[in-house]
PDB file of N, CA and C in Angstrom:
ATOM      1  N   UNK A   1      20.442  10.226 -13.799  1.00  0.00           N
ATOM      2  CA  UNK A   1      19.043  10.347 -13.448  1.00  0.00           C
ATOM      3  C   UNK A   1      18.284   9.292 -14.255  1.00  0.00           C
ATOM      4  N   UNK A   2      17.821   8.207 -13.708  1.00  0.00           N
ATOM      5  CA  UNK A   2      16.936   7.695 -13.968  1.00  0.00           C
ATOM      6  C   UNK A   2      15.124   7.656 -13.541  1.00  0.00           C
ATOM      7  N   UNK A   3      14.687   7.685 -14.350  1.00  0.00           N
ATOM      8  CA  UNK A   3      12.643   7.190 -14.220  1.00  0.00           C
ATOM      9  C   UNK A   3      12.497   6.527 -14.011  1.00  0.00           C
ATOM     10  N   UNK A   4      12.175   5.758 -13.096  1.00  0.00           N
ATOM     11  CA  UNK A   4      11.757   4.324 -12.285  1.00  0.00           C
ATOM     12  C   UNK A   4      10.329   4.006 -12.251  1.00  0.00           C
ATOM     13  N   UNK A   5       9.344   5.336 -12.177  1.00  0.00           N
ATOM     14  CA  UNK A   5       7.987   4.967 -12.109  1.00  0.00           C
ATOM     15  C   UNK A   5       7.586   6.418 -12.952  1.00  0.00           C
ATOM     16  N   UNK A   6       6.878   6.342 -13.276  1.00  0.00           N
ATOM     17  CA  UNK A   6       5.803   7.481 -13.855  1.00  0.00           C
ATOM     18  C   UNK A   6       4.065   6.977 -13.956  1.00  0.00           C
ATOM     19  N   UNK A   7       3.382   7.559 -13.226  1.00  0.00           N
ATOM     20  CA  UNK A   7       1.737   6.791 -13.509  1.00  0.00           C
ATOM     21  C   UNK A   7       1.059   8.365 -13.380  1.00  0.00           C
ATOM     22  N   UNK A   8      -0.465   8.514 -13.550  1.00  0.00           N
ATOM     23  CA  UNK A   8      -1.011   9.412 -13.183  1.00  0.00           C
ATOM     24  C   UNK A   8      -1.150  10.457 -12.207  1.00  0.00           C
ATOM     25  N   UNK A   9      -0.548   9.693 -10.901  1.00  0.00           N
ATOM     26  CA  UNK A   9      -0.340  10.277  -9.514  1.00  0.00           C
ATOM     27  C   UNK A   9       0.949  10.419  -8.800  1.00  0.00           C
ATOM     28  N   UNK A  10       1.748   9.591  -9.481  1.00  0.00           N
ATOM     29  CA  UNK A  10       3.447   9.875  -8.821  1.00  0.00           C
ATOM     30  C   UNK A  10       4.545   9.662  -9.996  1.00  0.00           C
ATOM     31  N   UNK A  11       5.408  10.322  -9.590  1.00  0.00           N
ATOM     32  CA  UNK A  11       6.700  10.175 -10.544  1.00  0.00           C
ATOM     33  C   UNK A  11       7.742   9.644  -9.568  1.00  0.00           C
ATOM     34  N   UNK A  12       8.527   8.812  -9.720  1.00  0.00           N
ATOM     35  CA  UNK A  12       9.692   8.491  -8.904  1.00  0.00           C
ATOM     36  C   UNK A  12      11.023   8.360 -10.067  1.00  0.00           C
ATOM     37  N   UNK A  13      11.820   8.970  -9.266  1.00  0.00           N
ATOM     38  CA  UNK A  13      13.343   9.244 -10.044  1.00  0.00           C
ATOM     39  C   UNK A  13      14.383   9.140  -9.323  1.00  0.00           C
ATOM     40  N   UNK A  14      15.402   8.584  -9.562  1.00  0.00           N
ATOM     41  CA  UNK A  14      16.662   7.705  -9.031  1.00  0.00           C
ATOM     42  C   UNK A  14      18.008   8.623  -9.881  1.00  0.00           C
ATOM     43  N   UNK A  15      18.384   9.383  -8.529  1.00  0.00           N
ATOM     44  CA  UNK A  15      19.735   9.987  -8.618  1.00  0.00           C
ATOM     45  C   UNK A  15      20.837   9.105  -8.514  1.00  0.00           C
ATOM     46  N   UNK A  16      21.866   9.148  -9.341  1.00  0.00           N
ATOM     47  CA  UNK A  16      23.202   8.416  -8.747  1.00  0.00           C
ATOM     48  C   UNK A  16      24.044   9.583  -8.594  1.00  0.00           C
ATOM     49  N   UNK A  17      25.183   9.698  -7.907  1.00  0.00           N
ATOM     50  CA  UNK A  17      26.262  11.196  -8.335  1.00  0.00           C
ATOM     51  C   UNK A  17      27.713   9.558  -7.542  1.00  0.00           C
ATOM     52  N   UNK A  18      28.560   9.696  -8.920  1.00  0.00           N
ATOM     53  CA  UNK A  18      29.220   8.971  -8.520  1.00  0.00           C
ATOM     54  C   UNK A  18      30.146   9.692  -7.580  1.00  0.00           C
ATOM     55  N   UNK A  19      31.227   8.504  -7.050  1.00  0.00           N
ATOM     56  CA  UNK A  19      31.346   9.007  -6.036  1.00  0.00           C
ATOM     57  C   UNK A  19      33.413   9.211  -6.637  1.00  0.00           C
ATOM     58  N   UNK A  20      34.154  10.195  -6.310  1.00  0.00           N
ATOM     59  CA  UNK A  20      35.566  10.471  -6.652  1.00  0.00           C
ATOM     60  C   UNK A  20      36.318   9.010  -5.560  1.00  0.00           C
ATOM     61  N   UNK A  21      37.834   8.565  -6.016  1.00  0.00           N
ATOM     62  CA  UNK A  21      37.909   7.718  -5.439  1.00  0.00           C
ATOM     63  C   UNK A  21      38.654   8.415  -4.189  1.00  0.00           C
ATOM     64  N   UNK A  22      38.886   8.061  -3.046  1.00  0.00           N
ATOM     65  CA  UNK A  22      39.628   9.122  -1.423  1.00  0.00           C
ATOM     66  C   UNK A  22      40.582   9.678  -2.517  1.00  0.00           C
ATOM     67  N   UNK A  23      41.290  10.257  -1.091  1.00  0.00           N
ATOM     68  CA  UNK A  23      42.736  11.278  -1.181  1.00  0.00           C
ATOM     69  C   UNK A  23      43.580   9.918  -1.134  1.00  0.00           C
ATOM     70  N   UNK A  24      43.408   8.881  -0.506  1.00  0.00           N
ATOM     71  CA  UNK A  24      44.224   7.598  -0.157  1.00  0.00           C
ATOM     72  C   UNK A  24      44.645   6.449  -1.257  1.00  0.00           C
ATOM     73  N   UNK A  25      43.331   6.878  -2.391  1.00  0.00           N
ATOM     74  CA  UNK A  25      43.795   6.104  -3.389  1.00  0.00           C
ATOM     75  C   UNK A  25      42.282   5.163  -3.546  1.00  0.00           C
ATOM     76  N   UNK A  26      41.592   4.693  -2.020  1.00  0.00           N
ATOM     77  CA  UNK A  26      40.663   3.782  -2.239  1.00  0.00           C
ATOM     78  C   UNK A  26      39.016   4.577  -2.513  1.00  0.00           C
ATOM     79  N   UNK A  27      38.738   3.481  -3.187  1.00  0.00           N
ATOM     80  CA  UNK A  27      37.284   3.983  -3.638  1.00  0.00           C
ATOM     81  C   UNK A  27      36.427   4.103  -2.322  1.00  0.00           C
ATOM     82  N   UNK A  28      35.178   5.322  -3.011  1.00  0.00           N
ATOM     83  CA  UNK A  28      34.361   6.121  -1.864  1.00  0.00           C
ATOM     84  C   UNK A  28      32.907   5.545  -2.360  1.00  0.00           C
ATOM     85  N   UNK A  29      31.968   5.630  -1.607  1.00  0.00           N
ATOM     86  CA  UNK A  29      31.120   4.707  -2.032  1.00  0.00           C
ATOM     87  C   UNK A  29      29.751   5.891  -2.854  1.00  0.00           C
ATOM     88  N   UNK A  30      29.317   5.551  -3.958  1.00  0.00           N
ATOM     89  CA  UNK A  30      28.334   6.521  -4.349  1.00  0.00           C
ATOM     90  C   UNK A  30      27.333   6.992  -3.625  1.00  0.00           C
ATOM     91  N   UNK A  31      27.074   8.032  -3.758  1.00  0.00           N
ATOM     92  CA  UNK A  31      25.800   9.007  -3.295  1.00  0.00           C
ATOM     93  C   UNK A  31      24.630   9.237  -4.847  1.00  0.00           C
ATOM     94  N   UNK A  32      23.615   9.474  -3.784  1.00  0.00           N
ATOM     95  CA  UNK A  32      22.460   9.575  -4.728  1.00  0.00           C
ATOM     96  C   UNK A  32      21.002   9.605  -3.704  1.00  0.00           C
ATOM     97  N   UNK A  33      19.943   9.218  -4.331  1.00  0.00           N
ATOM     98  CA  UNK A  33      18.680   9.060  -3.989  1.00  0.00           C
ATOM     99  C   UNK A  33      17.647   9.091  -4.554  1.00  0.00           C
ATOM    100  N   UNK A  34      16.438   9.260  -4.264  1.00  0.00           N
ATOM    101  CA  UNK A  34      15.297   9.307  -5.130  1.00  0.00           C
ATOM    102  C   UNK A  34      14.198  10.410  -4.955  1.00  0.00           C
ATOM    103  N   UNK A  35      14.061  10.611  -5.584  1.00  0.00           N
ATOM    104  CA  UNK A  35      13.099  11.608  -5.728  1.00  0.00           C
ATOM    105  C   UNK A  35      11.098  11.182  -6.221  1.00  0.00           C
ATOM    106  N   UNK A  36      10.586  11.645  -5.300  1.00  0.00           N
ATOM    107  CA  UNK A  36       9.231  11.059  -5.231  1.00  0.00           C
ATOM    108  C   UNK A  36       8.358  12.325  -5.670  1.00  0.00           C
ATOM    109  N   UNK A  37       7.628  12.809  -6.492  1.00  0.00           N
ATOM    110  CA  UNK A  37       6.757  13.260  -6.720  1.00  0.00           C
ATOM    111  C   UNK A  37       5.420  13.197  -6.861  1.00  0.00           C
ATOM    112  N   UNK A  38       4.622  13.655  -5.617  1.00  0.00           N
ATOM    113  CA  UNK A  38       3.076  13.455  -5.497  1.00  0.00           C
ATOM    114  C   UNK A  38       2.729  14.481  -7.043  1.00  0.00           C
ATOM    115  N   UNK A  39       1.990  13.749  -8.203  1.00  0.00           N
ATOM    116  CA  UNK A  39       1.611  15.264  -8.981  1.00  0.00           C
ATOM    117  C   UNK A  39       0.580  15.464  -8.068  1.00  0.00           C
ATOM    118  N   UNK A  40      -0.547  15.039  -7.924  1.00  0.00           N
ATOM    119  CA  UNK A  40      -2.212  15.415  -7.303  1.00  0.00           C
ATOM    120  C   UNK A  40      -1.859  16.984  -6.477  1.00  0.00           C
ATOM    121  N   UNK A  41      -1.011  16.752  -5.287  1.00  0.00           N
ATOM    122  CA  UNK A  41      -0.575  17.737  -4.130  1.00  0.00           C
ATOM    123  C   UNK A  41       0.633  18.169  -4.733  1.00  0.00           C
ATOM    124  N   UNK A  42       0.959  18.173  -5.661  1.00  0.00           N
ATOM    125  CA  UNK A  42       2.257  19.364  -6.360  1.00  0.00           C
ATOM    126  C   UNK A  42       2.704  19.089  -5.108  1.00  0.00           C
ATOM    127  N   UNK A  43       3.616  18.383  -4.887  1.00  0.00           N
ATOM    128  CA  UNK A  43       4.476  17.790  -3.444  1.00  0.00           C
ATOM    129  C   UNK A  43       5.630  17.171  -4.298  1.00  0.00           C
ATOM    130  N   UNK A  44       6.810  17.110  -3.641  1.00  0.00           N
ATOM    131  CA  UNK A  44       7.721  16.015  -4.029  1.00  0.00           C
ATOM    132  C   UNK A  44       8.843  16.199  -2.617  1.00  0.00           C
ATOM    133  N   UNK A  45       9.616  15.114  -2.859  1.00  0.00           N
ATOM    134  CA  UNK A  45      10.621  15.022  -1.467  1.00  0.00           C
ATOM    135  C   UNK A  45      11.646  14.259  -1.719  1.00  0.00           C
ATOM    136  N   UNK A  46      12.805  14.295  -1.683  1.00  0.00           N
ATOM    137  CA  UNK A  46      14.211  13.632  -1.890  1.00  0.00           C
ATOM    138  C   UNK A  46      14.490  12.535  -0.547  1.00  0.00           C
ATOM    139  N   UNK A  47      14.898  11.537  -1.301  1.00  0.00           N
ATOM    140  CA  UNK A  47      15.311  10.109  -0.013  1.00  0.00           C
ATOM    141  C   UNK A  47      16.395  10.190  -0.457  1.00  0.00           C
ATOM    142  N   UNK A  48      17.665  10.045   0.716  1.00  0.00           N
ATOM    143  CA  UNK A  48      18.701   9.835   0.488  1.00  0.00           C
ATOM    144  C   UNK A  48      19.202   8.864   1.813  1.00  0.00           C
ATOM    145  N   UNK A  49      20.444   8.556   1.725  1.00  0.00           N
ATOM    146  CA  UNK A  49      20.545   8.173   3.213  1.00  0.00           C
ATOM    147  C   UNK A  49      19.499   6.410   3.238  1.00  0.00           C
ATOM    148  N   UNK A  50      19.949   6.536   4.678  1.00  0.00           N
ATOM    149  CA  UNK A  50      19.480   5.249   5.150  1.00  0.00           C
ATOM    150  C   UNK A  50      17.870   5.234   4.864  1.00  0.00           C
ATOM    151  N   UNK A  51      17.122   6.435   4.578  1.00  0.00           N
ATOM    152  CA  UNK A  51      15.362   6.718   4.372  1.00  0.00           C
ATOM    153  C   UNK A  51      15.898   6.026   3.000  1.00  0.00           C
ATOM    154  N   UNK A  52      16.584   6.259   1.563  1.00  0.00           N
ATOM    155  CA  UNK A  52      16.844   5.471   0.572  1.00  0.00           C
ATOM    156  C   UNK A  52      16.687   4.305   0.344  1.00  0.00           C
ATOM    157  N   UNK A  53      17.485   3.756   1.364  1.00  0.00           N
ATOM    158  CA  UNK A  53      18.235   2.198   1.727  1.00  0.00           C
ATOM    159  C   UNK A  53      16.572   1.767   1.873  1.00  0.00           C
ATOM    160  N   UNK A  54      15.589   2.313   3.128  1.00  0.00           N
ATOM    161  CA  UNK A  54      14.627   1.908   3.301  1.00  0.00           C
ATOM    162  C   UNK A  54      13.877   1.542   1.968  1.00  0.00           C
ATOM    163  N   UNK A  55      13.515   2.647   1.349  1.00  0.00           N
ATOM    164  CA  UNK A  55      12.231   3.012   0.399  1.00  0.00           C
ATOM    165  C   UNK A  55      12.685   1.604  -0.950  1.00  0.00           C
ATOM    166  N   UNK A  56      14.522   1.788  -1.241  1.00  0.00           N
ATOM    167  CA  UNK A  56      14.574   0.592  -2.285  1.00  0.00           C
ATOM    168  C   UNK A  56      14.682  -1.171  -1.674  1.00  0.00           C
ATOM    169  N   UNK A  57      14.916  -1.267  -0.834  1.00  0.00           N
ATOM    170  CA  UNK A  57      14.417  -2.349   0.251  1.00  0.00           C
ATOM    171  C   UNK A  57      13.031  -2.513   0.306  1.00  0.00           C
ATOM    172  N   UNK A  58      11.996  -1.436   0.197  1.00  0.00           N
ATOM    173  CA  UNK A  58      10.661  -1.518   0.120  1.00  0.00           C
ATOM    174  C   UNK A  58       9.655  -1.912  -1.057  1.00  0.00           C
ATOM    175  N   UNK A  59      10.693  -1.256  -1.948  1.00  0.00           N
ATOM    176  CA  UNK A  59      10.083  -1.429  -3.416  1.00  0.00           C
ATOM    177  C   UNK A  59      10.786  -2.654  -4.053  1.00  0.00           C
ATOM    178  N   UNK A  60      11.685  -3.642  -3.747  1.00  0.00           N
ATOM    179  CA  UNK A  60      12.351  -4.419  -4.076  1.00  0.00           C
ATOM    180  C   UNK A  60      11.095  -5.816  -3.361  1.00  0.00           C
ATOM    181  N   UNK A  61      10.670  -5.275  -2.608  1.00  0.00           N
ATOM    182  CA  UNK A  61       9.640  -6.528  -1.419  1.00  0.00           C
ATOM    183  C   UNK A  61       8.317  -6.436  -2.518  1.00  0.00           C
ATOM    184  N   UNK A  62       8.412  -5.136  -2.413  1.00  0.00           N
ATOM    185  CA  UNK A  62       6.853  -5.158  -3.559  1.00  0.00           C
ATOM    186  C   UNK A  62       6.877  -5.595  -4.890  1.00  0.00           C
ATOM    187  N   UNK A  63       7.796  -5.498  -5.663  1.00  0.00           N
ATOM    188  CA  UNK A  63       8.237  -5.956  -7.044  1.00  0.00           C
ATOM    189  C   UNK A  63       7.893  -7.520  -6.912  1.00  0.00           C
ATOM    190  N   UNK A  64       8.227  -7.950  -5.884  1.00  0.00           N
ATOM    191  CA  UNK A  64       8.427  -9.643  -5.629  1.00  0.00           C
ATOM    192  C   UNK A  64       6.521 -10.138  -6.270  1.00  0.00           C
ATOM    193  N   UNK A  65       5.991  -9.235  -5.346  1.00  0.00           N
ATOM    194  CA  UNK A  65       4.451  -9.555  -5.257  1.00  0.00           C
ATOM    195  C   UNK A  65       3.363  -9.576  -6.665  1.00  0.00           C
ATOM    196  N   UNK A  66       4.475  -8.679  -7.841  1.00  0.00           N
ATOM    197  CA  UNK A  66       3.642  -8.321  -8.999  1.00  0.00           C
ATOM    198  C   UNK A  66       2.937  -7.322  -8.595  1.00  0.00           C
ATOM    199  N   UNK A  67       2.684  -6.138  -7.876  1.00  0.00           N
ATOM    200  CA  UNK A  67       1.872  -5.065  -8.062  1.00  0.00           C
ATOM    201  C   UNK A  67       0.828  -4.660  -8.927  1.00  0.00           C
ATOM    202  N   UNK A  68      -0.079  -4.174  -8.417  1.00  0.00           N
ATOM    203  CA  UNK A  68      -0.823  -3.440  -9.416  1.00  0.00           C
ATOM    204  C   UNK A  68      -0.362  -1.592  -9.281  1.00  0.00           C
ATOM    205  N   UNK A  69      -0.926  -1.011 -10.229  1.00  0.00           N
ATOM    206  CA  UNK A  69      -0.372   0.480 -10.464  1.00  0.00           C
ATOM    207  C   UNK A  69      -1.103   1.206  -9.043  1.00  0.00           C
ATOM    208  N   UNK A  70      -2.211   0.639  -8.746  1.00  0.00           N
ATOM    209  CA  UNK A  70      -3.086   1.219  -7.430  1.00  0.00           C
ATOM    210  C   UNK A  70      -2.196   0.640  -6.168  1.00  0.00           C
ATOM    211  N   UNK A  71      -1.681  -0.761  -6.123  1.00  0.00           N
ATOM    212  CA  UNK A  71      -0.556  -1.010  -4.874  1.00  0.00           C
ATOM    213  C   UNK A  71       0.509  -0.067  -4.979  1.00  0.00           C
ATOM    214  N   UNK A  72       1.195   0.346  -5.834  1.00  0.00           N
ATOM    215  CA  UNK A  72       2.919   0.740  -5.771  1.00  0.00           C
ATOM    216  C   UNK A  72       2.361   2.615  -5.327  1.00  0.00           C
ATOM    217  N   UNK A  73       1.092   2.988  -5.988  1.00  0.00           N
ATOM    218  CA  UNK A  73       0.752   4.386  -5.878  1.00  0.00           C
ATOM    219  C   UNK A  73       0.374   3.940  -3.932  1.00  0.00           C
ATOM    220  N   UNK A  74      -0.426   3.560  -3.671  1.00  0.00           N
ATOM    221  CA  UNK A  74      -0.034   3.530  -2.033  1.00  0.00           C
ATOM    222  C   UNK A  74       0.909   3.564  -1.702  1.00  0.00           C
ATOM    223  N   UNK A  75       1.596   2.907  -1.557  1.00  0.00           N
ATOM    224  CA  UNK A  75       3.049   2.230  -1.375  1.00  0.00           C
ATOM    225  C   UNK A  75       3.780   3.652  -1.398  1.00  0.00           C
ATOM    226  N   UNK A  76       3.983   4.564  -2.648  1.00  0.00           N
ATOM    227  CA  UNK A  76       4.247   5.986  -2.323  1.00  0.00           C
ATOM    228  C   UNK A  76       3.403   6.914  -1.907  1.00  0.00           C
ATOM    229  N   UNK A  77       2.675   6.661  -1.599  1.00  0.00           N
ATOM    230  CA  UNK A  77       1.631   8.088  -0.731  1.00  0.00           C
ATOM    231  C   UNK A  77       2.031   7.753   0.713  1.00  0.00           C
ATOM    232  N   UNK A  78       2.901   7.038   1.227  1.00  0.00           N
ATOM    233  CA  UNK A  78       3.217   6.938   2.486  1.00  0.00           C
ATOM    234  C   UNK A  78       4.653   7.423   2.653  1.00  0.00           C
ATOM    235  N   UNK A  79       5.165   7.550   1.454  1.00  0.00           N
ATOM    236  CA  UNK A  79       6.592   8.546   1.476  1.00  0.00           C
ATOM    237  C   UNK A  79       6.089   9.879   1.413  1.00  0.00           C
ATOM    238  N   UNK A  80       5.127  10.489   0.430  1.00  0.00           N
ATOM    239  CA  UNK A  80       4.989  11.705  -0.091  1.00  0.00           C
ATOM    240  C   UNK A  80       4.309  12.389   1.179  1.00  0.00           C
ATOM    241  N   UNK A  81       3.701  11.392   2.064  1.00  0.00           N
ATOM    242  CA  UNK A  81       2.891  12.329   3.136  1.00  0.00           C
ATOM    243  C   UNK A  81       3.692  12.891   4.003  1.00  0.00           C
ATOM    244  N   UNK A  82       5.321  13.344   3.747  1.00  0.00           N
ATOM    245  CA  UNK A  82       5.854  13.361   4.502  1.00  0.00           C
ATOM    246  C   UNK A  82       6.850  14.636   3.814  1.00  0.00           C
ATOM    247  N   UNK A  83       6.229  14.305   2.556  1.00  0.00           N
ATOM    248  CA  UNK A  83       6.689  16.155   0.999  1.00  0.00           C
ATOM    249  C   UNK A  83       6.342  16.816   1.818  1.00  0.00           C
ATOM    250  N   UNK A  84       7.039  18.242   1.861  1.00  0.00           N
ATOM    251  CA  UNK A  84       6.767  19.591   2.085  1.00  0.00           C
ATOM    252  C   UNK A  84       7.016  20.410   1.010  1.00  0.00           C
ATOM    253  N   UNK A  85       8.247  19.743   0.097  1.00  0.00           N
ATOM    254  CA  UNK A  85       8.644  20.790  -1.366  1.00  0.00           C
ATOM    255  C   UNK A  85       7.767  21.049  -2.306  1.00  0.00           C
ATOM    256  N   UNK A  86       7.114  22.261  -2.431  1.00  0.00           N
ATOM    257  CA  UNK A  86       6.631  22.137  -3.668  1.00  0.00           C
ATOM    258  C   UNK A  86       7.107  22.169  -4.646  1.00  0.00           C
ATOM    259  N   UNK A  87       6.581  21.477  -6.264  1.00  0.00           N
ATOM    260  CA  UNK A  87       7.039  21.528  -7.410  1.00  0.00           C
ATOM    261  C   UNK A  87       6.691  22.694  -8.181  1.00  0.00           C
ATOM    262  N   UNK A  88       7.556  23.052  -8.653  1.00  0.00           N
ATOM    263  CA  UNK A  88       7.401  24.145  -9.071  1.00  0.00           C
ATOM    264  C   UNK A  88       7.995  24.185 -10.469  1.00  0.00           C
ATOM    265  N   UNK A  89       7.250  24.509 -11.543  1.00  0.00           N
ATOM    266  CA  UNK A  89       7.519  24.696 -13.456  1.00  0.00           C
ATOM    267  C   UNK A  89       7.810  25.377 -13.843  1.00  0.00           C
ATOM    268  N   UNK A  90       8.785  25.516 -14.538  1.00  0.00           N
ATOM    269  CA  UNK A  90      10.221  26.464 -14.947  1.00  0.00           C
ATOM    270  C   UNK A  90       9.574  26.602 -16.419  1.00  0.00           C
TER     271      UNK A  90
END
């Protein structure tokens, strides 16, 4: 588990779960994803999968540009509008 972003309005966090190598002997390719947390709307939502592939393809385009903390927080309010989980404090 890595922290990739933390600001006032979103948290983003990067799962890896490596991956065992087959029954055949050859290596399997890792699983993981990211995890987006709206705090404002106590929302958060897991990308995995090809939505993954998208979102770090997305944030890899934006990095290029130099961001400001108000670009990259857009940039995730267009994943999070799409949270249904709420967060919930243990």
């Amino acid at each position: 588990m890595h922290m990739l972003y933390n600001s006032d309005h979103f948290a983003v966090v990067q799962f890896e779960v490596p991956a065992d190598a087959g029954s055949d002997g050859g290596a399997a390719t890792a699983r993981g994803g990211y995890e987006i947390v709206d705090k404002s709307a106590r929302r958060e939502i897991f990308l995995e999968g090809a939505m993954a592939r998208s979102f770090r393809e997305g944030v890899q385009a934006l990095i290029e540009s130099e961001p400001s903390e108000d670009e990259i927080d857009a940039f995730l309010s267009r994943y999070t509008e799409l949270a249904q989980q709420p967060v919930v404090l243990h």
